[in-house]
N, C-alpha and C. Protein backbone atom coordinates (compact mmCIF):
# COMPACT_ATOMS: atom_id res chain seq x y z
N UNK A 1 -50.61 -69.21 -41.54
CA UNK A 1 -51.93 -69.83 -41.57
C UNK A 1 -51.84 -71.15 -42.31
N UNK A 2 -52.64 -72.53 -41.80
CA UNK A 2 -53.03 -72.99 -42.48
C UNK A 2 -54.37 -73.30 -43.08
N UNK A 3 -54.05 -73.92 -44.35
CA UNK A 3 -55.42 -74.06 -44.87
C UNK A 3 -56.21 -75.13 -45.17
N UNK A 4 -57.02 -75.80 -44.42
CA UNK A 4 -58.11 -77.10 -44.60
C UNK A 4 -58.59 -76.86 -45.96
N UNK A 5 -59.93 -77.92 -46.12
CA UNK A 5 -60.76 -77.84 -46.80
C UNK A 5 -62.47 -77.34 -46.34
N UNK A 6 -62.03 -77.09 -44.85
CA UNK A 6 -63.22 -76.63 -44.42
C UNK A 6 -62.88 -75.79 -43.56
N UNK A 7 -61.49 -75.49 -42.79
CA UNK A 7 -61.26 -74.66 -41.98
C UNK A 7 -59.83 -74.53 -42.67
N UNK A 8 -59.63 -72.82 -41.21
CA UNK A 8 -58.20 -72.42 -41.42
C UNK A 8 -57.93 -72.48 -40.18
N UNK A 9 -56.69 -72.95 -39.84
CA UNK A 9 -56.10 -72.46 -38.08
C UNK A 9 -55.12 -71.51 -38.61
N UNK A 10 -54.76 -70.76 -37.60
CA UNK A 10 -54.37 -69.24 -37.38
C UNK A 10 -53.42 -69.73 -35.93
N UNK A 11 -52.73 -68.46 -35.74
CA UNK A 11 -52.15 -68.17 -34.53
C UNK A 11 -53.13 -67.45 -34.03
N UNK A 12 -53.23 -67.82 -32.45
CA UNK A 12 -54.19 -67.44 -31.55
C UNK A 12 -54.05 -65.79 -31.31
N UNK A 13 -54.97 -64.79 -31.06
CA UNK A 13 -54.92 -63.10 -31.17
C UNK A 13 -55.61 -62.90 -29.43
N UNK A 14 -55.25 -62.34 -28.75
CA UNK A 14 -56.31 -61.66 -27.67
C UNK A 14 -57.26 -61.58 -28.42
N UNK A 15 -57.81 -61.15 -29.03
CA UNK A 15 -59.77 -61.27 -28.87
C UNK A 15 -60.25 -62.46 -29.18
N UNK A 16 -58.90 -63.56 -28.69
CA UNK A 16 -59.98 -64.64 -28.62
C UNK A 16 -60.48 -65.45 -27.09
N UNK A 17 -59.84 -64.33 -26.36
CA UNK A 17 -60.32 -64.52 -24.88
C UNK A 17 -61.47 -64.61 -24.57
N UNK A 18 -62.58 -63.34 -25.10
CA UNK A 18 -64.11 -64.05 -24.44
C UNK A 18 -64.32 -65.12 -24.66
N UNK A 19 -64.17 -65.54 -25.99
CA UNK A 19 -64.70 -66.53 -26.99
C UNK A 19 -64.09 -68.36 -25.99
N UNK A 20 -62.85 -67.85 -25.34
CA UNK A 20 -62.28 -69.31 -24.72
C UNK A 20 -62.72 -69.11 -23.52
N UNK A 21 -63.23 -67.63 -22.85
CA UNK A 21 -63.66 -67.98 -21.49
C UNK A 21 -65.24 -68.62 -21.43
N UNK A 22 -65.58 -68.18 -22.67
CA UNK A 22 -67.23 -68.66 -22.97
C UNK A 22 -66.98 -70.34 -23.03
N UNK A 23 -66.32 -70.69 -23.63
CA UNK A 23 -66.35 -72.43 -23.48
C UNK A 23 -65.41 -73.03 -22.63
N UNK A 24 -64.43 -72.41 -22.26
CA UNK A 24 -64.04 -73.02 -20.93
C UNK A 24 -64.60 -73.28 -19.66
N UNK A 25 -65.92 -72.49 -19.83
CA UNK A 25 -66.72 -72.47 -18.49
C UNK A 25 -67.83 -73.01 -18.59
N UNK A 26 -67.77 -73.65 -20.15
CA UNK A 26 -68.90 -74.28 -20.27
C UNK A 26 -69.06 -75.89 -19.89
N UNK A 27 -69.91 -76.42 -19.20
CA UNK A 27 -69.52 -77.94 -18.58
C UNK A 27 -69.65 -79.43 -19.83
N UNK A 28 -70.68 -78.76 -20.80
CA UNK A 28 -71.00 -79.40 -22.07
C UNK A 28 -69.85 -79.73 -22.86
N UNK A 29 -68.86 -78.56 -22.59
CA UNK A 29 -67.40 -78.41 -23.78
C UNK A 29 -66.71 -79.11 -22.96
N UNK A 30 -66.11 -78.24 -21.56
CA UNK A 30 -64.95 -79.02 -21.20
C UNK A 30 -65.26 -80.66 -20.43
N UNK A 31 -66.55 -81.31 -20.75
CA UNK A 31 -66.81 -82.68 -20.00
C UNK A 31 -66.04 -83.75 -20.78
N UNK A 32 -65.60 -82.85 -22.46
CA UNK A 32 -64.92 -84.33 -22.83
C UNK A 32 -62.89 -83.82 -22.67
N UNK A 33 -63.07 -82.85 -22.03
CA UNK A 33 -61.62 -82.68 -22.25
C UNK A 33 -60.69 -83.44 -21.26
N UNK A 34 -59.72 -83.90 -21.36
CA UNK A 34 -58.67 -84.79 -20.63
C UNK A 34 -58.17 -84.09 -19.67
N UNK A 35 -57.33 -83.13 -20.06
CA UNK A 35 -56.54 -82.28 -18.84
C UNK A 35 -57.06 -80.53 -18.92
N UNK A 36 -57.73 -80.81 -18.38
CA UNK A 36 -58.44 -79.44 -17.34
C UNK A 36 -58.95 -79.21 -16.20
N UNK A 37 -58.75 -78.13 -15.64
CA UNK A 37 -59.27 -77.48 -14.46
C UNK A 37 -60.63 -76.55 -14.81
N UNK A 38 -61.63 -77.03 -14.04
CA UNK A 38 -62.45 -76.13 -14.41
C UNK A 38 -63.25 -76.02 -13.50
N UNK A 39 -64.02 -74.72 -12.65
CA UNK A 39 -63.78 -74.00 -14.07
C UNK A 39 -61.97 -72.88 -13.82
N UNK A 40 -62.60 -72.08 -15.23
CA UNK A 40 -61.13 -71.34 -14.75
C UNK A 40 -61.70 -70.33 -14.98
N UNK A 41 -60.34 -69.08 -14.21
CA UNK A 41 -60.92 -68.00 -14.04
C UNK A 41 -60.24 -66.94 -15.25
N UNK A 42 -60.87 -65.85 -15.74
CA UNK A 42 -60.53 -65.28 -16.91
C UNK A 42 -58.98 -64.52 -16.66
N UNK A 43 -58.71 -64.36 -15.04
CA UNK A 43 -57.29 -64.07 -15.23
C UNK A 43 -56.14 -65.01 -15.64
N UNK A 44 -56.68 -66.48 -15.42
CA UNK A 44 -56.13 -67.61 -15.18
C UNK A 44 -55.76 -68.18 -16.89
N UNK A 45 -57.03 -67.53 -17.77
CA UNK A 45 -56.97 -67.85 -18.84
C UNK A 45 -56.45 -66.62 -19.42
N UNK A 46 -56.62 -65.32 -19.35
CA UNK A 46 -55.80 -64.27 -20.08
C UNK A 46 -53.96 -64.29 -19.99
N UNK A 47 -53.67 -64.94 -18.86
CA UNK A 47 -52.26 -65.33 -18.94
C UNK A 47 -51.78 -66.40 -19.44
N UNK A 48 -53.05 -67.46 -19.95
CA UNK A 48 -52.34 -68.49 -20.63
C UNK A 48 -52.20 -67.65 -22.08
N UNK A 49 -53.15 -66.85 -22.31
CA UNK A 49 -53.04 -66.55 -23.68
C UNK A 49 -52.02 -65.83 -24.14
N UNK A 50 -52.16 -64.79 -23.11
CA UNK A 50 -50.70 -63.81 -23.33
C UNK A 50 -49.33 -64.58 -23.29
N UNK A 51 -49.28 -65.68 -22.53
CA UNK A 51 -47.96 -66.21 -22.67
C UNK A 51 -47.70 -66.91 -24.02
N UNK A 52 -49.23 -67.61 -24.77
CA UNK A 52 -48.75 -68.04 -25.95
C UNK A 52 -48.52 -66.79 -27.12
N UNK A 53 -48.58 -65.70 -26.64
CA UNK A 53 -48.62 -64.67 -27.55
C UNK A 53 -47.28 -64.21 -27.41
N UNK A 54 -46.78 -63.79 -26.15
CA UNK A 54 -45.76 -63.40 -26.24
C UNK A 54 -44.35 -63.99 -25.88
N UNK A 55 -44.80 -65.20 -25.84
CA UNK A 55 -43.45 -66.25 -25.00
C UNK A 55 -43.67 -67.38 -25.93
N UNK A 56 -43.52 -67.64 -26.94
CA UNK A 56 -43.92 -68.82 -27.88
C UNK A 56 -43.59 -70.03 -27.26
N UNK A 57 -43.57 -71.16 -27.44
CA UNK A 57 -42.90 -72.36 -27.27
C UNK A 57 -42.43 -73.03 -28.10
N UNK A 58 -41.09 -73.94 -28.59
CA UNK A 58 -40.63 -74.22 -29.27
C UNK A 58 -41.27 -75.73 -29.07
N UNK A 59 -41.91 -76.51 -28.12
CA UNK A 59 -42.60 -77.42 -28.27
C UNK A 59 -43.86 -77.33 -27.67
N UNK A 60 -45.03 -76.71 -27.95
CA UNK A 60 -46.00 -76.38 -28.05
C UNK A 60 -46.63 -75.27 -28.67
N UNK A 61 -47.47 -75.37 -29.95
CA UNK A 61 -48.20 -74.59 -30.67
C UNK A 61 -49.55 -74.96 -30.51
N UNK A 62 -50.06 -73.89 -30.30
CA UNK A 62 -51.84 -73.94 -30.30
C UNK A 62 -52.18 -72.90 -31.49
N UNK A 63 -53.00 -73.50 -32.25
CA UNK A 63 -54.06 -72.38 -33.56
C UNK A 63 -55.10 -72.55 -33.04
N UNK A 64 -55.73 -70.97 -33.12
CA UNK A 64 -57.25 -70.96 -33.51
C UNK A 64 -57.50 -71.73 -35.10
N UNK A 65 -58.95 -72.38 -34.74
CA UNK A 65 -59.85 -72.76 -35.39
C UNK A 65 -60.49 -72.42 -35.59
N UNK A 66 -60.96 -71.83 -37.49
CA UNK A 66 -61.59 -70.91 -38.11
C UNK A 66 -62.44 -70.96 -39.33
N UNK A 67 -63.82 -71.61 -39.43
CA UNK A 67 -64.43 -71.87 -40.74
C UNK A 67 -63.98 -70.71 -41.82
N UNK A 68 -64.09 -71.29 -43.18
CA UNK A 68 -63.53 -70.22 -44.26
C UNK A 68 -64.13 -68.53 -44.08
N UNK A 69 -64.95 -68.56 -43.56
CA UNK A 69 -65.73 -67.02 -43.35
C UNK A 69 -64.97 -66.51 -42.21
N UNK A 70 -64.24 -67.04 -41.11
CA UNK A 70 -63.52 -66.34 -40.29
C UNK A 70 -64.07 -66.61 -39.05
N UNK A 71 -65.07 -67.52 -38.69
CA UNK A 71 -65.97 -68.16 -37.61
C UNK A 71 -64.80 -68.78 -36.62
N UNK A 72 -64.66 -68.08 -35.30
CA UNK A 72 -63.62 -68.46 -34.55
C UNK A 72 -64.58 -69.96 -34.31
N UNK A 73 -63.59 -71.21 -33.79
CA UNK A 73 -64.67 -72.64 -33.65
C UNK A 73 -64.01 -73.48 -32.64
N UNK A 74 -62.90 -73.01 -32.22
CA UNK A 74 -62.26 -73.73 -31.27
C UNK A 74 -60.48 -73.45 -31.40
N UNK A 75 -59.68 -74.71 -30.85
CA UNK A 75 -58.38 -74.58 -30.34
C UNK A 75 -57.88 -75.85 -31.10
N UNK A 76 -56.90 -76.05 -31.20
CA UNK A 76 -55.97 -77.65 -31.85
C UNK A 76 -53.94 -77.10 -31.75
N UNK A 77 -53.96 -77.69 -31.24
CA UNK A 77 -52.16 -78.06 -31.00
C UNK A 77 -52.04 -78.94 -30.88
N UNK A 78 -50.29 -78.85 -30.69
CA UNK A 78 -49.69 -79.60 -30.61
C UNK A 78 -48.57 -79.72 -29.72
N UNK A 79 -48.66 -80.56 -28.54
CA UNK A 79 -48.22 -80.26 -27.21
C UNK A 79 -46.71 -81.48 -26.69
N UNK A 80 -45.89 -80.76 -26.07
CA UNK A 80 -44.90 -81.88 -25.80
C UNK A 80 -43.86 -81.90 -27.18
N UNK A 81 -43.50 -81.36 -27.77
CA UNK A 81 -43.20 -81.66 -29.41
C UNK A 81 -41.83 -81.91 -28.87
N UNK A 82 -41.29 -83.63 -29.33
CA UNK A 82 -39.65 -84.09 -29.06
C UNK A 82 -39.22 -83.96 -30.49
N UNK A 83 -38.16 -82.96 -30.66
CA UNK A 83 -38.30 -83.30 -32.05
C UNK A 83 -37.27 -84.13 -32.05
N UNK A 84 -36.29 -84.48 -31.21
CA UNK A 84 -35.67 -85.60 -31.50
C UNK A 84 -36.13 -86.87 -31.77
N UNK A 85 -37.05 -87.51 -30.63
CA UNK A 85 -37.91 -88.12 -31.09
C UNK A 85 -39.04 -88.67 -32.04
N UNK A 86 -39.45 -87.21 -32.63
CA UNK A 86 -40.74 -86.91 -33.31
C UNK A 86 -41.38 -87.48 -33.09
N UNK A 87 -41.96 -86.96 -31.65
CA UNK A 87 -43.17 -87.07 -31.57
C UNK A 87 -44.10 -86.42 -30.88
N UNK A 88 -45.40 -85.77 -30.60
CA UNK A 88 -45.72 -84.85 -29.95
C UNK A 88 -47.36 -85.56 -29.54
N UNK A 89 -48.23 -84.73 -28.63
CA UNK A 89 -49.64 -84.83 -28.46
C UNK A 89 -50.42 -83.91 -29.40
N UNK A 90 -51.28 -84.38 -29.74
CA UNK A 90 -52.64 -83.72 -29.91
C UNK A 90 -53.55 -83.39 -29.13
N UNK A 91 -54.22 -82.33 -29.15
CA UNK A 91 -55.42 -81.85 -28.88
C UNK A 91 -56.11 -80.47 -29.17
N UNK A 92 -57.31 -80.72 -29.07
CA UNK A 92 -58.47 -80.24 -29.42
C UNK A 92 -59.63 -79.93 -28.84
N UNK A 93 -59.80 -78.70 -29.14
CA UNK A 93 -61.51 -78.49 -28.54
C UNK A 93 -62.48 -77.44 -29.54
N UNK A 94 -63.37 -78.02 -29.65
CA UNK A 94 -64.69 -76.95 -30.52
C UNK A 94 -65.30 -77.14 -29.62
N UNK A 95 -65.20 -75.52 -29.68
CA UNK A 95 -66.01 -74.62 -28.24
C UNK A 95 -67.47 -74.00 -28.70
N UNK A 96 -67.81 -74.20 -29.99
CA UNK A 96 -68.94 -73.82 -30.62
C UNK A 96 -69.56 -75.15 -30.82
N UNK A 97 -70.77 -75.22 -29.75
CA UNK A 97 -71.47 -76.45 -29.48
C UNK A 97 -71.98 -76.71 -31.48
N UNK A 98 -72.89 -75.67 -31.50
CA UNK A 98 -73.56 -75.69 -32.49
C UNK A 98 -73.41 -76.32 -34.01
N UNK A 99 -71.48 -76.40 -34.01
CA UNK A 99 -70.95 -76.54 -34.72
C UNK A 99 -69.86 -78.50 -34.44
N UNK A 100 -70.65 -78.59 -33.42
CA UNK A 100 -70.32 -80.01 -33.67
C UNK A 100 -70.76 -80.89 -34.93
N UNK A 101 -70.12 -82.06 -34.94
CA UNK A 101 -71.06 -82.86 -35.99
C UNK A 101 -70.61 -82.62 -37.55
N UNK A 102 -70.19 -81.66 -37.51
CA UNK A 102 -70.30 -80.84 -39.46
C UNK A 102 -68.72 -81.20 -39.59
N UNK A 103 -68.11 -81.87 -39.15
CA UNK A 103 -66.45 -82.17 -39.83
C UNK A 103 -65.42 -80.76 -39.81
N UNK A 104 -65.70 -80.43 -39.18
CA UNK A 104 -64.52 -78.93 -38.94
C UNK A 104 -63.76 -79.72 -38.03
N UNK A 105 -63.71 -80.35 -36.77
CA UNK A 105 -62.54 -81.22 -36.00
C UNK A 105 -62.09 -82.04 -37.24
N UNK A 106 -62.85 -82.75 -37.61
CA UNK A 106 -61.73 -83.69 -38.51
C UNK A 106 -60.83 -82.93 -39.11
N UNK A 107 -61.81 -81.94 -40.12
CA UNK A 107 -60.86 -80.84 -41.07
C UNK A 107 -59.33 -80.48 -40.84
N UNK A 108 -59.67 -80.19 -38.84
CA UNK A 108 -58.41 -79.01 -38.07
C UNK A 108 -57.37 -79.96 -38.31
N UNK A 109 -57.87 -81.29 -37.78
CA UNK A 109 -56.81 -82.61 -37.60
C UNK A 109 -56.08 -83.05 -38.45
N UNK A 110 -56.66 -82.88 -39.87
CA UNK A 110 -55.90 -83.77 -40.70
C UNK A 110 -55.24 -82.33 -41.10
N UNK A 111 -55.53 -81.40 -41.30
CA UNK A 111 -54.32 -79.95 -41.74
C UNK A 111 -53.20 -80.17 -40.86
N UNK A 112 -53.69 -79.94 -39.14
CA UNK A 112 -52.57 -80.27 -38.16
C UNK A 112 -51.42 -81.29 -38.90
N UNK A 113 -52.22 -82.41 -38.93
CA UNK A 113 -51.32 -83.50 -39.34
C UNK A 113 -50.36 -83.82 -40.19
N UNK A 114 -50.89 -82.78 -41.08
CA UNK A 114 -50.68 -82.80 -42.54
C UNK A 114 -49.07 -81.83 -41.91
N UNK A 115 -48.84 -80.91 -41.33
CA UNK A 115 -48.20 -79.51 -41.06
C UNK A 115 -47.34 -80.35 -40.00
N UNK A 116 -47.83 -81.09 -39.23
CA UNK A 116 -46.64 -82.19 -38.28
C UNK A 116 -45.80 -82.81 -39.28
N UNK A 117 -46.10 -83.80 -39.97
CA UNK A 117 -45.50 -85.00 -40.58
C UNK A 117 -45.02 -84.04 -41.84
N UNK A 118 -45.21 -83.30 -42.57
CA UNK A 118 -44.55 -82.70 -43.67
C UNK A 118 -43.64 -81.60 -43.51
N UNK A 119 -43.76 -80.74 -42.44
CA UNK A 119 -42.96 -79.47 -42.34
C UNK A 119 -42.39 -80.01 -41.20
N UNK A 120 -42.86 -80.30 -40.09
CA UNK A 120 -41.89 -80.14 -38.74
C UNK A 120 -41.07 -81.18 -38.89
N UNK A 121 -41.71 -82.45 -39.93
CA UNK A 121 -41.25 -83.58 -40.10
C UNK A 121 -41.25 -84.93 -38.90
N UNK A 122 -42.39 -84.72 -38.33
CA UNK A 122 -42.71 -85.54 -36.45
C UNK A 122 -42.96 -86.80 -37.55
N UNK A 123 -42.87 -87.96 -36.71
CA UNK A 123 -42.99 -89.33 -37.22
C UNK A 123 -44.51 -89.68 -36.40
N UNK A 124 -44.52 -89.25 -35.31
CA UNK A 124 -45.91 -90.18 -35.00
C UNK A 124 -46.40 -89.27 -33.79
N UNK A 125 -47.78 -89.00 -34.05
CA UNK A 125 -48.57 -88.11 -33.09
C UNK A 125 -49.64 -88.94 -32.33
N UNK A 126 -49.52 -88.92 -30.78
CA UNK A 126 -50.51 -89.08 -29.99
C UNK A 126 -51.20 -88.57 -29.34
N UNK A 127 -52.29 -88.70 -28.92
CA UNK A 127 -53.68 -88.58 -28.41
C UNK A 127 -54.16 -88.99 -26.81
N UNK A 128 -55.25 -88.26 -26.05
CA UNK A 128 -55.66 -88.84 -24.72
C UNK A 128 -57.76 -88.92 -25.51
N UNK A 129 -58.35 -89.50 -24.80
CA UNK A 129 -59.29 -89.49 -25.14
C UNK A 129 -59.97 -90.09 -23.91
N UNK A 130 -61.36 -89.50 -23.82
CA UNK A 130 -61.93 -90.98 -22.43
C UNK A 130 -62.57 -91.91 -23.36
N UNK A 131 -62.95 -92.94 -22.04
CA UNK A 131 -63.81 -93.98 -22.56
C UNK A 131 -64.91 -93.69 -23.29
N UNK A 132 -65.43 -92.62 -22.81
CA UNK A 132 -67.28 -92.73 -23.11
C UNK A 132 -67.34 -91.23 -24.28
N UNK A 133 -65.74 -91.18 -24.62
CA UNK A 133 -66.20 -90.11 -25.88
C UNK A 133 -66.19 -91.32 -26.83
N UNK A 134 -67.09 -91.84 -27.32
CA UNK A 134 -67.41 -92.42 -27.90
C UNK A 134 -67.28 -91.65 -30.00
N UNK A 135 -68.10 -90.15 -29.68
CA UNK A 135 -67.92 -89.45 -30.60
C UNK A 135 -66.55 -89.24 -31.87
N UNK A 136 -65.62 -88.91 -30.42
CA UNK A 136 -64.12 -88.56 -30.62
C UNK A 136 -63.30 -89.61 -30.73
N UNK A 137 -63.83 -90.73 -30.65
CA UNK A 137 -62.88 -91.94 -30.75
C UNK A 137 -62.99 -92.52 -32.35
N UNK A 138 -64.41 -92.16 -32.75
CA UNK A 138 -64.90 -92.67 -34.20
C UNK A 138 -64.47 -91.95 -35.29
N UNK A 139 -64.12 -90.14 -35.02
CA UNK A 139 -63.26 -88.97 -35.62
C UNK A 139 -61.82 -89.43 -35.35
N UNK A 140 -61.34 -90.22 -34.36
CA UNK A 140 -59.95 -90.46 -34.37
C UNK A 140 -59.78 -91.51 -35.40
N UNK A 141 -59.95 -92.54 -35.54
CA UNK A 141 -60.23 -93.67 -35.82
C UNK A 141 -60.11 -94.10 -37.52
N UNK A 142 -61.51 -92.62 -37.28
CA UNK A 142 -61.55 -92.74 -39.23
C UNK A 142 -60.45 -91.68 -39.68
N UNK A 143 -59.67 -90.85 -38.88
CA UNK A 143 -58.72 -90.41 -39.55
C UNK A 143 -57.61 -91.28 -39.74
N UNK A 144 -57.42 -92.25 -38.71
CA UNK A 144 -56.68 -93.42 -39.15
C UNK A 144 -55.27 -93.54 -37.57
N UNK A 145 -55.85 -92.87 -36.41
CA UNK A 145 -55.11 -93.18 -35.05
C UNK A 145 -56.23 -94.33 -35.14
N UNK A 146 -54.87 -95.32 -34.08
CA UNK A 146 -55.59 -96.67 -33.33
C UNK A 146 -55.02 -96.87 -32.28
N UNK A 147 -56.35 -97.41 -31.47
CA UNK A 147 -56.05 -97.04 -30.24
C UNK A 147 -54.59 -98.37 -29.68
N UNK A 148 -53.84 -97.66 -28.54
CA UNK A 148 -52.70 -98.36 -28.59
C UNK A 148 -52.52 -98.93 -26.97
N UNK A 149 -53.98 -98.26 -26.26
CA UNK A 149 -53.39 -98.67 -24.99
C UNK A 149 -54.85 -98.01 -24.08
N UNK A 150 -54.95 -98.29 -23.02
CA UNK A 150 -56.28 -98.32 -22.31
C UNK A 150 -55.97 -98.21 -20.92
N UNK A 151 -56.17 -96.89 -20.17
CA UNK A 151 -56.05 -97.22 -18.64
C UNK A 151 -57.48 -97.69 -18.34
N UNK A 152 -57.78 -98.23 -17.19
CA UNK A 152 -59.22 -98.64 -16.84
C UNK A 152 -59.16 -97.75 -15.54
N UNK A 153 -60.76 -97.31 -15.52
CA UNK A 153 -61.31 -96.29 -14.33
C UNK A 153 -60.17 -95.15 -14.09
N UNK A 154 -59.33 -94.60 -14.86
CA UNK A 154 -58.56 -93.85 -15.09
C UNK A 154 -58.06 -92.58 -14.38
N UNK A 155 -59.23 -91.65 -14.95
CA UNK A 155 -59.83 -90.58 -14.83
C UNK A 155 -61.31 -89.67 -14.15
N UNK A 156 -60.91 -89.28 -12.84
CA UNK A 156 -62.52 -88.81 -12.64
C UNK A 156 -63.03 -87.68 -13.55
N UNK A 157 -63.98 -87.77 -13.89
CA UNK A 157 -65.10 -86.94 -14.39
C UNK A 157 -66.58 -86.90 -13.43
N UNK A 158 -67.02 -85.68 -13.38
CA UNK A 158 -68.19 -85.65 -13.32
C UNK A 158 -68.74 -87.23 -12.26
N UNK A 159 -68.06 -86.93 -11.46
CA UNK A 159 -68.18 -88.03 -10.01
C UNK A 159 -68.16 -89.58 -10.80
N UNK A 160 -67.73 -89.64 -11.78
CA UNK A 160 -67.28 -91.37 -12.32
C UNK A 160 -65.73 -91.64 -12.80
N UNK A 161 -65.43 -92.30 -12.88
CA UNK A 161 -64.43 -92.96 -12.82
C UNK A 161 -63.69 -93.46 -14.24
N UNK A 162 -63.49 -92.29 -15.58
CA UNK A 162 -63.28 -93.22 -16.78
C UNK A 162 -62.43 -93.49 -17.15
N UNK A 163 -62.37 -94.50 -18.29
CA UNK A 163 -61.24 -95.19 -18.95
C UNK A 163 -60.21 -94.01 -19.55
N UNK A 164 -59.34 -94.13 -19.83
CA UNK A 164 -57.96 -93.34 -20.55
C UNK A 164 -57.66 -94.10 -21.77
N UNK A 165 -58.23 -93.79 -23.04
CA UNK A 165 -57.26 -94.38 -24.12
C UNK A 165 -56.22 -93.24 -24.72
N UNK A 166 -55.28 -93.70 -25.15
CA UNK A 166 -54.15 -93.83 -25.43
C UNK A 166 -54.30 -94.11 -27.20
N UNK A 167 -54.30 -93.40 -28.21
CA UNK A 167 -54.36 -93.28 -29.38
C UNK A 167 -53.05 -93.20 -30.48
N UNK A 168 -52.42 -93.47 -31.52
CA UNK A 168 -51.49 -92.98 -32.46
C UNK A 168 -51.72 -93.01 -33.76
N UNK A 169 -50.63 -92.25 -34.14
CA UNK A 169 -50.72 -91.93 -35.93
C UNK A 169 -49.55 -92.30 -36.14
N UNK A 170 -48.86 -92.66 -37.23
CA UNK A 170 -47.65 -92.72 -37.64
C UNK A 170 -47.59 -91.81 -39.05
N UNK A 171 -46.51 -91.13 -38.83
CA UNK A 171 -46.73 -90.23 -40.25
C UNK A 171 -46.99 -91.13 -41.72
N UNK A 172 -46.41 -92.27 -41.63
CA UNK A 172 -46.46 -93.20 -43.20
C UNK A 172 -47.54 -93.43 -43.36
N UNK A 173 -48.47 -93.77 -42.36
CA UNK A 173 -49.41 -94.54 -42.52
C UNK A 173 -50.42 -93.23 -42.59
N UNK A 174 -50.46 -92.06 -42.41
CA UNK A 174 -51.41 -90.61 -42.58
C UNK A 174 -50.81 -90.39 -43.98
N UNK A 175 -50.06 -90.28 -44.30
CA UNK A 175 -49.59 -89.82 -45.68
C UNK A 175 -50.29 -90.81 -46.58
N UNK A 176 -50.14 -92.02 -46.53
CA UNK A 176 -50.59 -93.22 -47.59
C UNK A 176 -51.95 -93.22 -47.44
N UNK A 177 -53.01 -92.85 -46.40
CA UNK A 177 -53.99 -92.80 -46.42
C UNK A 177 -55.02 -91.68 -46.93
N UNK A 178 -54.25 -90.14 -47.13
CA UNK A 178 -54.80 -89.17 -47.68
C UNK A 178 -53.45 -89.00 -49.43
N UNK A 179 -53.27 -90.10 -49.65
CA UNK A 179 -52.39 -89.80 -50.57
C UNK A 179 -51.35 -88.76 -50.95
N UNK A 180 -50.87 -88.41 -49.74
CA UNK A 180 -49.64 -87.39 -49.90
C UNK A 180 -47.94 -88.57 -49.96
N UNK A 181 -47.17 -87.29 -49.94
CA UNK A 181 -45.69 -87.97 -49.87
C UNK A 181 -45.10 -87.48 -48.52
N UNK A 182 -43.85 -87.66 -48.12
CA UNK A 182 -43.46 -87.29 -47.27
C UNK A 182 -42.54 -85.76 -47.78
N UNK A 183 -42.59 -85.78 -49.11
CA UNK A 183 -41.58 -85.06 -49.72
C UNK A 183 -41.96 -83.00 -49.72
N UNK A 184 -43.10 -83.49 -49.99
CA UNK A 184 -43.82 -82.21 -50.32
C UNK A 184 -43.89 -81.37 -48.77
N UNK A 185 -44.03 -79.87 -48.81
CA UNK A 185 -44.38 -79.17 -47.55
C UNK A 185 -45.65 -79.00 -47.74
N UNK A 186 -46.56 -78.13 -46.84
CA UNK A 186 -48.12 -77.75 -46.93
C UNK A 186 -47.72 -76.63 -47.94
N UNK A 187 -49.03 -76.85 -48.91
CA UNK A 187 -49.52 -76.23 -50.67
C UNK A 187 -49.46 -74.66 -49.87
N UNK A 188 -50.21 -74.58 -48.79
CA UNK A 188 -50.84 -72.57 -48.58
C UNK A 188 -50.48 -72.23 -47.38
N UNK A 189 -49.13 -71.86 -46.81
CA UNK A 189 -48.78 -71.81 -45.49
C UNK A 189 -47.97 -70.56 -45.53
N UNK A 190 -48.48 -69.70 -44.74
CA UNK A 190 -47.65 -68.72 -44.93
C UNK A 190 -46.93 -68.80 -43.42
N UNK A 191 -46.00 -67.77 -43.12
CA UNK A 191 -44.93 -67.95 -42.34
C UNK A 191 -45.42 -67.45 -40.80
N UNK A 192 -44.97 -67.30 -40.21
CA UNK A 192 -45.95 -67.23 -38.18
C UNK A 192 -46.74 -68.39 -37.23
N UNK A 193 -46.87 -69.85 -38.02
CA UNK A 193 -47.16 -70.56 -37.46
C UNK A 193 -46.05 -71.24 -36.39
């Protein structure tokens, strides 16, 4: 597990299948997501889960997202991981509308980040985002990704046509900005991530 200041991510459990078929099918949640099919169907999604359960990936980890009371709130990985390279994608989804707005995405992100650049030791993490998340670009932003690149009319959504940005972090520049080192591992991590 790790531990935020407002959330914990976890390794993902089967009973968190209703909970992802409930916002995967929701058009509100998945309208800002980049790469999805939707909708999907719960067999479609019980085998993604079971495979991250029982077939791990050595470059891709997904945690549940979990306010301190145990409030399942969404998904965050980390996808593509070169570790030769170091470097991997981000992404994210809070599937609990209700719970937009209140800084639990930022929270997931900067723990993620914190658990990339200090333990796995990745140098620089990128991002997909559309144009008109306007929201998610201002949460990227102030965590300290800038944007690095821009497709135009990109992506269809919802019968329009949007932009693709293209986002990064560099681990030096996340470390110097929340005042960590590169030296230290994460303070409360126990082992299964």
């Amino acid at each position: 597990m790790l531990t935020g200041k407002k959330v914990n991510l976890r390794a993902l459990e089967l009973s968190d299948l209703d909970n992802n078929m409930m916002w995967i099918n929701d058009r509100e949640v998945t309208r800002w997501l980049v790469s999805f099919t939707w909708p999907t169907s719960r067999k479609t999604e019980e085998q993604w889960l079971t495979n991250r359960l029982t077939s791990p990936s050595a470059t891709d980890r997904v945690l549940a997202i979990e306010t301190k009371d145990g409030t399942y709130l969404g998904n965050i990985g980390l996808h593509g991981i070169d570790y030769i390279s170091g470097v991997a994608e981000l992404g994210i989804v809070i599937g609990r509308k209700e719970q937009w707005g209140k800084g639990y995405g930022s929270d997931a992100i900067r723990t993620l980040l914190d658990f990339a650049f200090r333990d796995l030791r990745l140098r620089k993490i990128f991002l997909r985002v559309l144009g008109n998340n306007i929201r998610a670009q201002k949460c990227y932003s102030k965590i300290g990704f800038k944007e690095v690149g821009r497709l135009k009319a990109h992506q269809l959504k919802d019968g329009n046509f949007e932009d693709l940005i293209y986002m990064e972090i560099f681990a030096e520049e996340f470390l110097a900005l929340n005042g960590l080192t590169g030296d230290a591992a994460c303070d409360k991590r126990e082992s299964g991530i």
